[in-house]
C-alpha atoms as a PDB file:
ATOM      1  CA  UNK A   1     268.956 214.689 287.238  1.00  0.00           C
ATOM      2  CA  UNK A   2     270.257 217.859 288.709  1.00  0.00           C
ATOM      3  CA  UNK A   3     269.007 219.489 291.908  1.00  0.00           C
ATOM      4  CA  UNK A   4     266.790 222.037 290.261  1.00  0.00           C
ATOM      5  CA  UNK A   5     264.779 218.535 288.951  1.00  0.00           C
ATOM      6  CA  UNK A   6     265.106 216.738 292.029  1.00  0.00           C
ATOM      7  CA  UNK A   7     262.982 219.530 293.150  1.00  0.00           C
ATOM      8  CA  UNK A   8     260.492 219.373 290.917  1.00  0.00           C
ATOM      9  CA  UNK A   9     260.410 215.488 291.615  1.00  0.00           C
ATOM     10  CA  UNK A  10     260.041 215.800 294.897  1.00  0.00           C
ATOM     11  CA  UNK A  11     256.772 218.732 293.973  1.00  0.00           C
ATOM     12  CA  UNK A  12     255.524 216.587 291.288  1.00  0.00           C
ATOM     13  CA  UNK A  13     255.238 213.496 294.193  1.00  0.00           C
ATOM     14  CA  UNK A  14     253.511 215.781 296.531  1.00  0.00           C
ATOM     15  CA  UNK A  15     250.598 217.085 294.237  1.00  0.00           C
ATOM     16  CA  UNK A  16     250.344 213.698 293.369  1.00  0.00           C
ATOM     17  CA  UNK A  17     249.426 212.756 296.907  1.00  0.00           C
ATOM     18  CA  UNK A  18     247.172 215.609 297.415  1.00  0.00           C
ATOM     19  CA  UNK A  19     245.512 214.670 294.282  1.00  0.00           C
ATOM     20  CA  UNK A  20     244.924 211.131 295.533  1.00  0.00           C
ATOM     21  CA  UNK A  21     243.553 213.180 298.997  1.00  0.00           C
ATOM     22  CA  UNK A  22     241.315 214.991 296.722  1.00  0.00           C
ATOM     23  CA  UNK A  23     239.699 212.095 295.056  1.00  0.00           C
ATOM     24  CA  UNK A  24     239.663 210.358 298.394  1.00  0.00           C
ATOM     25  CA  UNK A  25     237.457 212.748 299.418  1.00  0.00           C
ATOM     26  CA  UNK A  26     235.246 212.838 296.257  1.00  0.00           C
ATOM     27  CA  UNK A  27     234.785 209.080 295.971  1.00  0.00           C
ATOM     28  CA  UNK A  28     233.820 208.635 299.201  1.00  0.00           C
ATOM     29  CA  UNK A  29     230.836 211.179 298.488  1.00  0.00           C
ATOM     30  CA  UNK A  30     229.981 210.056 294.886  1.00  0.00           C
ATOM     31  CA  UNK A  31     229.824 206.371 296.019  1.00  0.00           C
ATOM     32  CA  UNK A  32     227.042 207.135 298.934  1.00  0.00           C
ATOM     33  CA  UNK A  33     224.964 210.878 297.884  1.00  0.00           C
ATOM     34  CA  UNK A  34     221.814 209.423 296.396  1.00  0.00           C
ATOM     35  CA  UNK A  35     220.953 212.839 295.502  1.00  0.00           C
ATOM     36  CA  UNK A  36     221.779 213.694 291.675  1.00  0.00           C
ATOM     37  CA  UNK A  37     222.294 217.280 291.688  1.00  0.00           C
ATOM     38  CA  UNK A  38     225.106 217.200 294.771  1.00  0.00           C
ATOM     39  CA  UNK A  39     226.662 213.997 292.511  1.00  0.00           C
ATOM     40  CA  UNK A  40     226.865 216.388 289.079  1.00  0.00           C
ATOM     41  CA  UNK A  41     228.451 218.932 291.616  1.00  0.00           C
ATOM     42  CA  UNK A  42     231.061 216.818 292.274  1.00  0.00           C
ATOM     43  CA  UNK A  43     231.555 215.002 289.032  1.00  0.00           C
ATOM     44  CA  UNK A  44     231.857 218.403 287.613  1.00  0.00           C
ATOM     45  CA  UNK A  45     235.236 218.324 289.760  1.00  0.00           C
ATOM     46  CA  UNK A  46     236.074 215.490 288.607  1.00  0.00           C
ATOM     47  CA  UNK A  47     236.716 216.756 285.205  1.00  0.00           C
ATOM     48  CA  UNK A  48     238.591 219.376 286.423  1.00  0.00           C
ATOM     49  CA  UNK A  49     240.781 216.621 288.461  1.00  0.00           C
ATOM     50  CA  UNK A  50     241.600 214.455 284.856  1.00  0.00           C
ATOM     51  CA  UNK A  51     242.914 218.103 283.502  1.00  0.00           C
ATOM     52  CA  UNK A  52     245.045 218.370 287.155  1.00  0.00           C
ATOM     53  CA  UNK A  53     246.171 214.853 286.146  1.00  0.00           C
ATOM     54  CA  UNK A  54     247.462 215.308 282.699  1.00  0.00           C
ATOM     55  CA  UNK A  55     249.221 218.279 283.572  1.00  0.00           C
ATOM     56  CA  UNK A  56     251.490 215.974 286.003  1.00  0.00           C
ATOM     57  CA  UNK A  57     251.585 213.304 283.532  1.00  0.00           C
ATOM     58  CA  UNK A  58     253.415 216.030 281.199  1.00  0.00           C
ATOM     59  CA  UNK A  59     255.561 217.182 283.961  1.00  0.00           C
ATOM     60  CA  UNK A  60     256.163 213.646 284.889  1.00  0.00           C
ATOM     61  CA  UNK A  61     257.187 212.370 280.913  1.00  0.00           C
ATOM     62  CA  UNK A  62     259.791 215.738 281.168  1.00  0.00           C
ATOM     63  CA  UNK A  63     261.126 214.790 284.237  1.00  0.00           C
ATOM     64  CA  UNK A  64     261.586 211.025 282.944  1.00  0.00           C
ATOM     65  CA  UNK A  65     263.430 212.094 280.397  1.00  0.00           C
ATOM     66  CA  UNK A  66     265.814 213.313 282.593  1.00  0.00           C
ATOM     67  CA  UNK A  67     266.353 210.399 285.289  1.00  0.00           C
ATOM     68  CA  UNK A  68     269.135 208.519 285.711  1.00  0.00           C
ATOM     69  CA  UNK A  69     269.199 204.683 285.163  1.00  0.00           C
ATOM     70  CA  UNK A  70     269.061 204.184 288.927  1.00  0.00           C
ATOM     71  CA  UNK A  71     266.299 206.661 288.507  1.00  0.00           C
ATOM     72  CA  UNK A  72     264.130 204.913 286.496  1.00  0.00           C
ATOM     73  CA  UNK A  73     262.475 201.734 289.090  1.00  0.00           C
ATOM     74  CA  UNK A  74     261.339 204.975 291.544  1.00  0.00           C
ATOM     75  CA  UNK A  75     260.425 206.730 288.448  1.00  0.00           C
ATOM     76  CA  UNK A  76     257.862 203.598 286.910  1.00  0.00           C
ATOM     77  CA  UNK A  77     256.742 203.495 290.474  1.00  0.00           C
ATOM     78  CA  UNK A  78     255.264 207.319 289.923  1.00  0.00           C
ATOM     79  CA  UNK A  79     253.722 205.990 286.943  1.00  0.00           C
ATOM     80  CA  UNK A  80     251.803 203.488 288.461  1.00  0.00           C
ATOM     81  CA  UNK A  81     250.529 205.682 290.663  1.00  0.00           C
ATOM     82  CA  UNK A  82     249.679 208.039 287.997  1.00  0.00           C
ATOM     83  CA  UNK A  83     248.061 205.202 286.078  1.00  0.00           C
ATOM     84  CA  UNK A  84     245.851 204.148 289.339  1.00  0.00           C
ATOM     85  CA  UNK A  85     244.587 208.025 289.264  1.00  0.00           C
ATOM     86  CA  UNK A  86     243.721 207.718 285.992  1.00  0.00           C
ATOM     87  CA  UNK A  87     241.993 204.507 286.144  1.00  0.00           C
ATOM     88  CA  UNK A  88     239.886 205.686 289.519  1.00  0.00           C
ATOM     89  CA  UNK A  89     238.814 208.991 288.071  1.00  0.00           C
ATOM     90  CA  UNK A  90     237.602 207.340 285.110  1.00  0.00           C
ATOM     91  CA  UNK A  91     235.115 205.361 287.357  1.00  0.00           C
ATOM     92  CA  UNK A  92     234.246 208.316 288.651  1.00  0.00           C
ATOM     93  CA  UNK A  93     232.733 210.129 285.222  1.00  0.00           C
ATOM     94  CA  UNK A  94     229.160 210.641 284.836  1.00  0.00           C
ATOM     95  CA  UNK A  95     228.634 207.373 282.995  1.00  0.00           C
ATOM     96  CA  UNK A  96     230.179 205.499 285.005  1.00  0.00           C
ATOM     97  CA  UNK A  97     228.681 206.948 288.038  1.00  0.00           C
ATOM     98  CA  UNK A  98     225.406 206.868 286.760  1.00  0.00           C
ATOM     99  CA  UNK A  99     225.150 202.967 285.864  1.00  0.00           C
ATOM    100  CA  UNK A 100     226.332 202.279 289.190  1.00  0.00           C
ATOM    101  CA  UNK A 101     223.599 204.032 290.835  1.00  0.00           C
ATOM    102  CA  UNK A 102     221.166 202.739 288.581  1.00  0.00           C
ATOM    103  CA  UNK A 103     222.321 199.275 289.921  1.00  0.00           C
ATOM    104  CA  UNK A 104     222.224 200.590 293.214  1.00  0.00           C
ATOM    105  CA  UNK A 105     218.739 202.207 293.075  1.00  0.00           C
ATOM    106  CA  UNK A 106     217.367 198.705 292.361  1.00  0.00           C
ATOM    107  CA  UNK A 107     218.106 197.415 295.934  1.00  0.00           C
ATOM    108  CA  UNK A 108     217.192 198.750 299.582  1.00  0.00           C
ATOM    109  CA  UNK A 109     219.195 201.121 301.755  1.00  0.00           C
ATOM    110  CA  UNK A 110     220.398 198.162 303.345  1.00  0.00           C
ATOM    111  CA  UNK A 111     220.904 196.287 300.448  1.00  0.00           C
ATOM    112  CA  UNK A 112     222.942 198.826 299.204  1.00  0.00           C
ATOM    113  CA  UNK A 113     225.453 198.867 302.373  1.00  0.00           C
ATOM    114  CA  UNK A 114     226.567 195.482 301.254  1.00  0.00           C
ATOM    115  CA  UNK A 115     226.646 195.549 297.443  1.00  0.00           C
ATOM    116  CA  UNK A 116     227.915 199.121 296.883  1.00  0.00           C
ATOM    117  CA  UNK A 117     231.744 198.306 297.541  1.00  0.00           C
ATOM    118  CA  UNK A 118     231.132 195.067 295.015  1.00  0.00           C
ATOM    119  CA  UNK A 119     229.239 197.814 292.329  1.00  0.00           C
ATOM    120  CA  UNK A 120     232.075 200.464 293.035  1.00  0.00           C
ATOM    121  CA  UNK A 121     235.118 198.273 291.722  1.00  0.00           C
ATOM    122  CA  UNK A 122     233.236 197.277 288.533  1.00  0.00           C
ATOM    123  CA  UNK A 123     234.146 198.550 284.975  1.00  0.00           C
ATOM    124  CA  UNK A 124     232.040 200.704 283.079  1.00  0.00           C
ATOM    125  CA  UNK A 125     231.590 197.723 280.610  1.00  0.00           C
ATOM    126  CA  UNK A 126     230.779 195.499 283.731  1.00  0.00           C
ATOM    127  CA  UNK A 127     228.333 197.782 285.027  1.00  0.00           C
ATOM    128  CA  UNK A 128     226.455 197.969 282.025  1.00  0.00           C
ATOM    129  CA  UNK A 129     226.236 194.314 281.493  1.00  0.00           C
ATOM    130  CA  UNK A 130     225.613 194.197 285.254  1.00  0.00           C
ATOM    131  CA  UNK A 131     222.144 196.538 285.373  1.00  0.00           C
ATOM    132  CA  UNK A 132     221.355 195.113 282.176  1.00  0.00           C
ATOM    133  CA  UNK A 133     220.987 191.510 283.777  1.00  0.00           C
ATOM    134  CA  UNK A 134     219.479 192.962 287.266  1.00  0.00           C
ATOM    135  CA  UNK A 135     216.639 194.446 284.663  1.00  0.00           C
ATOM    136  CA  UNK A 136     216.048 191.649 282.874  1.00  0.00           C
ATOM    137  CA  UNK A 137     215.890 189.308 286.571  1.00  0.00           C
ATOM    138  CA  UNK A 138     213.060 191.849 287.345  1.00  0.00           C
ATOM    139  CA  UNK A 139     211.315 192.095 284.320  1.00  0.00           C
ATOM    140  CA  UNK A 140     211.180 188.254 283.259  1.00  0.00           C
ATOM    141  CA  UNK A 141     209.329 186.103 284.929  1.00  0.00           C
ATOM    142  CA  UNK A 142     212.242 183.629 285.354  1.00  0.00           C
ATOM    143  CA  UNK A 143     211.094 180.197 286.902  1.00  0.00           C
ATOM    144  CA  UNK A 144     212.023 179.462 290.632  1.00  0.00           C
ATOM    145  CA  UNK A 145     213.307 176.748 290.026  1.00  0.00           C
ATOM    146  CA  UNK A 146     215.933 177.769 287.573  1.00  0.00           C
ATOM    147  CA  UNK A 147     217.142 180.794 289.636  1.00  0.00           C
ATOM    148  CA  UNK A 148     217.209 178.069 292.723  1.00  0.00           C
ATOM    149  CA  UNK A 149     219.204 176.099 290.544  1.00  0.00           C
ATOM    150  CA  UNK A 150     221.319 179.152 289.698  1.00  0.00           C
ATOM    151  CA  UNK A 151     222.206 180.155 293.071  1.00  0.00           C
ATOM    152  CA  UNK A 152     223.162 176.525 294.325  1.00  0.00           C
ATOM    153  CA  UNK A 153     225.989 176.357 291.448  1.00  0.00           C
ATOM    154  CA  UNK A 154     227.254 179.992 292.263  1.00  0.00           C
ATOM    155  CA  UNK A 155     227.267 178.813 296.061  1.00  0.00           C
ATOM    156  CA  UNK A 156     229.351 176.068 295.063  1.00  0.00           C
ATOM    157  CA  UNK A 157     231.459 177.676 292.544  1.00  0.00           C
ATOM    158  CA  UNK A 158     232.071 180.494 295.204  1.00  0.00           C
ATOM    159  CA  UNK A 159     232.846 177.851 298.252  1.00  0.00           C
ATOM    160  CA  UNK A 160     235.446 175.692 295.829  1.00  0.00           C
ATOM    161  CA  UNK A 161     237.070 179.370 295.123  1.00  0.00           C
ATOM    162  CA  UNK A 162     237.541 180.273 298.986  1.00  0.00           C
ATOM    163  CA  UNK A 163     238.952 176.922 299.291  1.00  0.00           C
ATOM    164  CA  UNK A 164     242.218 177.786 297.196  1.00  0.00           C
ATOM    165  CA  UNK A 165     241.802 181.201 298.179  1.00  0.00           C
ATOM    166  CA  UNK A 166     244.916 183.234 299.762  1.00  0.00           C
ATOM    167  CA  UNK A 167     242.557 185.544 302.220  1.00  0.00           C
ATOM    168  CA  UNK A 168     245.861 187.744 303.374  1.00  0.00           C
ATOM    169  CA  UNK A 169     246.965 188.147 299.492  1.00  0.00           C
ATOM    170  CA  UNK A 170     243.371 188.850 298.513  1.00  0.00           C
ATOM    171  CA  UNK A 171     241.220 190.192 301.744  1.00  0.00           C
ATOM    172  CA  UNK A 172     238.957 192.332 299.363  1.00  0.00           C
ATOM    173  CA  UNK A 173     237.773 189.456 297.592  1.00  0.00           C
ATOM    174  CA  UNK A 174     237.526 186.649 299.778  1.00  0.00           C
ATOM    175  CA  UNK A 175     235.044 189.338 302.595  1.00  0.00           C
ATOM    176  CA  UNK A 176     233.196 189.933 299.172  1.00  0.00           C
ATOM    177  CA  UNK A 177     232.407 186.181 298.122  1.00  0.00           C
ATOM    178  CA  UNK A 178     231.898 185.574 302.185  1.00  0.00           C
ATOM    179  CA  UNK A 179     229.286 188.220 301.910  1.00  0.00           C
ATOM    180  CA  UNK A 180     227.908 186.742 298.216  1.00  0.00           C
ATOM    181  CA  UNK A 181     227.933 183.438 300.499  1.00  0.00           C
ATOM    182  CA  UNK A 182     226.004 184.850 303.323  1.00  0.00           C
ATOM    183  CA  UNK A 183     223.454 186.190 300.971  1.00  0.00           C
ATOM    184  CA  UNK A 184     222.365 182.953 299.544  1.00  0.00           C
ATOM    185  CA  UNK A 185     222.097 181.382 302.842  1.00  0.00           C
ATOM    186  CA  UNK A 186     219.864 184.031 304.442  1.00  0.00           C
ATOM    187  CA  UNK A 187     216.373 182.488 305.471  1.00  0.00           C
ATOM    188  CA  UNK A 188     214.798 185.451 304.812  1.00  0.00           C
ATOM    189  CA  UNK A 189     215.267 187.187 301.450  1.00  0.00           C
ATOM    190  CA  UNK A 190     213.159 185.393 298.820  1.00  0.00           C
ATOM    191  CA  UNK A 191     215.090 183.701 295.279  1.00  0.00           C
ATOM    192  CA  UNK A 192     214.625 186.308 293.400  1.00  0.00           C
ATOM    193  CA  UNK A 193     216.379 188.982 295.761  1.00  0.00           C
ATOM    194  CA  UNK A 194     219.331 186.366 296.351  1.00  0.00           C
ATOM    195  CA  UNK A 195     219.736 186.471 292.571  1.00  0.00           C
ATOM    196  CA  UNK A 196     219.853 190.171 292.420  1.00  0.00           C
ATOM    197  CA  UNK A 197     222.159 190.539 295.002  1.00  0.00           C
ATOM    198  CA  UNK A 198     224.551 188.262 294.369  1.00  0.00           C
ATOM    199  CA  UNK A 199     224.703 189.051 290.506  1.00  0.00           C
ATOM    200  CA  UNK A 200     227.078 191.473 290.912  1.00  0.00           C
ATOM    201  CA  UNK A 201     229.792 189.422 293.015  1.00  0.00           C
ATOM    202  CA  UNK A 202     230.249 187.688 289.360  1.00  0.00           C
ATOM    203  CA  UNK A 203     232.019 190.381 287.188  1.00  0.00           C
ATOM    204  CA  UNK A 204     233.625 191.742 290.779  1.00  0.00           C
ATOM    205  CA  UNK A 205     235.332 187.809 290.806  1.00  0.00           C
ATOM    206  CA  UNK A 206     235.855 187.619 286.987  1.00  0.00           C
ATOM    207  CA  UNK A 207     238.419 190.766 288.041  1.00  0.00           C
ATOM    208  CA  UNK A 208     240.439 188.426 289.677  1.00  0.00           C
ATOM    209  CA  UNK A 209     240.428 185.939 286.905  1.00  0.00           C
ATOM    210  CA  UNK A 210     244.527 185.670 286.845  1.00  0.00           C
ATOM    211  CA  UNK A 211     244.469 184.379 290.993  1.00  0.00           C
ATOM    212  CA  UNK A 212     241.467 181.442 289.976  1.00  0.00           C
ATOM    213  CA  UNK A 213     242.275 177.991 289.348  1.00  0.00           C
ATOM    214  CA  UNK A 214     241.593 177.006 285.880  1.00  0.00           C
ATOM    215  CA  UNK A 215     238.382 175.337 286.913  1.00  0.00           C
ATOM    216  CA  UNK A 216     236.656 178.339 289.014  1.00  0.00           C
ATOM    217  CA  UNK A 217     237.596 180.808 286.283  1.00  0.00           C
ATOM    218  CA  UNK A 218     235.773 178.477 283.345  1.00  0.00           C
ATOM    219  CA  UNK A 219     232.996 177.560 285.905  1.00  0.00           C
ATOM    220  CA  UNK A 220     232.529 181.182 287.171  1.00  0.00           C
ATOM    221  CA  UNK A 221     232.462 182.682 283.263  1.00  0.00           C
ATOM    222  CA  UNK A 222     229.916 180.113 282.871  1.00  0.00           C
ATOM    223  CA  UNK A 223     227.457 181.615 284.820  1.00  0.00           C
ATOM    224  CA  UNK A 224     228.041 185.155 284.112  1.00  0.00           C
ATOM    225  CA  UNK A 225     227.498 183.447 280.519  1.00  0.00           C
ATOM    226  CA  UNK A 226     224.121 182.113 281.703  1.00  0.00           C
ATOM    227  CA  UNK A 227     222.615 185.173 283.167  1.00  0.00           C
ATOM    228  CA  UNK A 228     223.796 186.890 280.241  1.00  0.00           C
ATOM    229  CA  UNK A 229     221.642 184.711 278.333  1.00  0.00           C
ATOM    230  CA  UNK A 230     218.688 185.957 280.187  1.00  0.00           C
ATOM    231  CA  UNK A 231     219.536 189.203 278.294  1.00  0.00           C
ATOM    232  CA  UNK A 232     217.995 187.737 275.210  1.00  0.00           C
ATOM    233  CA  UNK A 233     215.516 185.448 276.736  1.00  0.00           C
ATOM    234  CA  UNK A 234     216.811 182.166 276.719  1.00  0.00           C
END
């Protein structure tokens, strides 16, 4: 790579970062504005950001082309971080947005404080599975006893899990289940509020699947199974 490309290397790395400022910025809003006509506003711009995106992702496959083979680990590294844009303006579209608010808009301002940064790491797919379960808890008139029995297995599951935990490899997700913890021990929220709040914790640990031990992953997909079954009625 001559200098003329280093150049453009070293420009391509800096709009890069300014485009990771930008959506910084916009997630931050997205994520908290309640108010749907300042959220269009800004997912507007986020459409706008996916074009600023593939336009470095071209200038980024010319300049590869290019690279040396000492080049190339500092080169895969750019990709990543291209890839990560990609991935977090995707779950920052209008669909995506807009199932996780319609999870959100099911709980209570406080409420929301704590399960928002669970809801805002989810997958479109998991979302919709996600506020398709919350619905069905609130529609259905699910027997306390069941959704007491449902709770003490995902306290359980979720206690074995922070027991072969790494909490400095995964900090994110061991404050989350600590949280999902806290919420079924609270002496004041009634079953069925426990179960809606901590429904979400499921799909936001299945994420993690690869760092489980064979038996929390199998018993953890069992009871997203369960409440999926609730879906249909059973």
């Amino acid at each position: 790579m001559d200098k003329f490309d280093q150049k453009r290397l070293d420009s391509l790395e800096e709009q890069i970062e300014e485009l990771i400022n930008l959506i910084n910025e916009i997630d931050s809003i997205i994520n908290t504005e309640s108010d749907t006509l300042i959220r269009a506003k800004y997912e507007k711009q986020v459409r706008r950001l996916k074009g600023r995106l593939q336009e470095l992702q071209d200038e980024y496959a010319k300049l590869k082309s290019k690279a040396t083979s000492a080049q190339q680990t500092h080169m895969a590294l750019i990709a990543a971080r291209l890839d990560s844009i990609d991935h977090r303006l995707e779950r920052l579209s209008g669909d995506v947005v807009g199932l996780r608010w319609s999870i959100l808009d099911r709980f209570d301002e406080a409420e929301r404080k704590v399960i928002s940064s669970v809801v805002t790491r989810l997958s479109a797919e998991q979302l919709q599975a996600t506020d398709q379960i919350l619905a069905a808890i609130e529609d259905r008139n699910i027997d306390q006893s069941e959704m007491k029995e449902y709770l003490a297995q995902l306290q359980e599951v979720l206690a074995n899990i922070l027991q072969t935990l790494d909490e400095e490899s995964h900090p994110v997700l061991d404050y989350q289940i600590k949280n999902a913890v806290k919420i079924v021990n609270d002496t004041i929220l009634d079953v069925k509020n426990k179960l809606k709040a901590t429904i979400p914790i499921i799909p936001f640990v299945l994420s993690y699947e690869t760092e489980l031990t064979l038996e929390s992953s199998a018993n953890i997909t069992a009871l997203w199974a369960r409440a999926v079954k609730w879906l249909r009625g059973t």
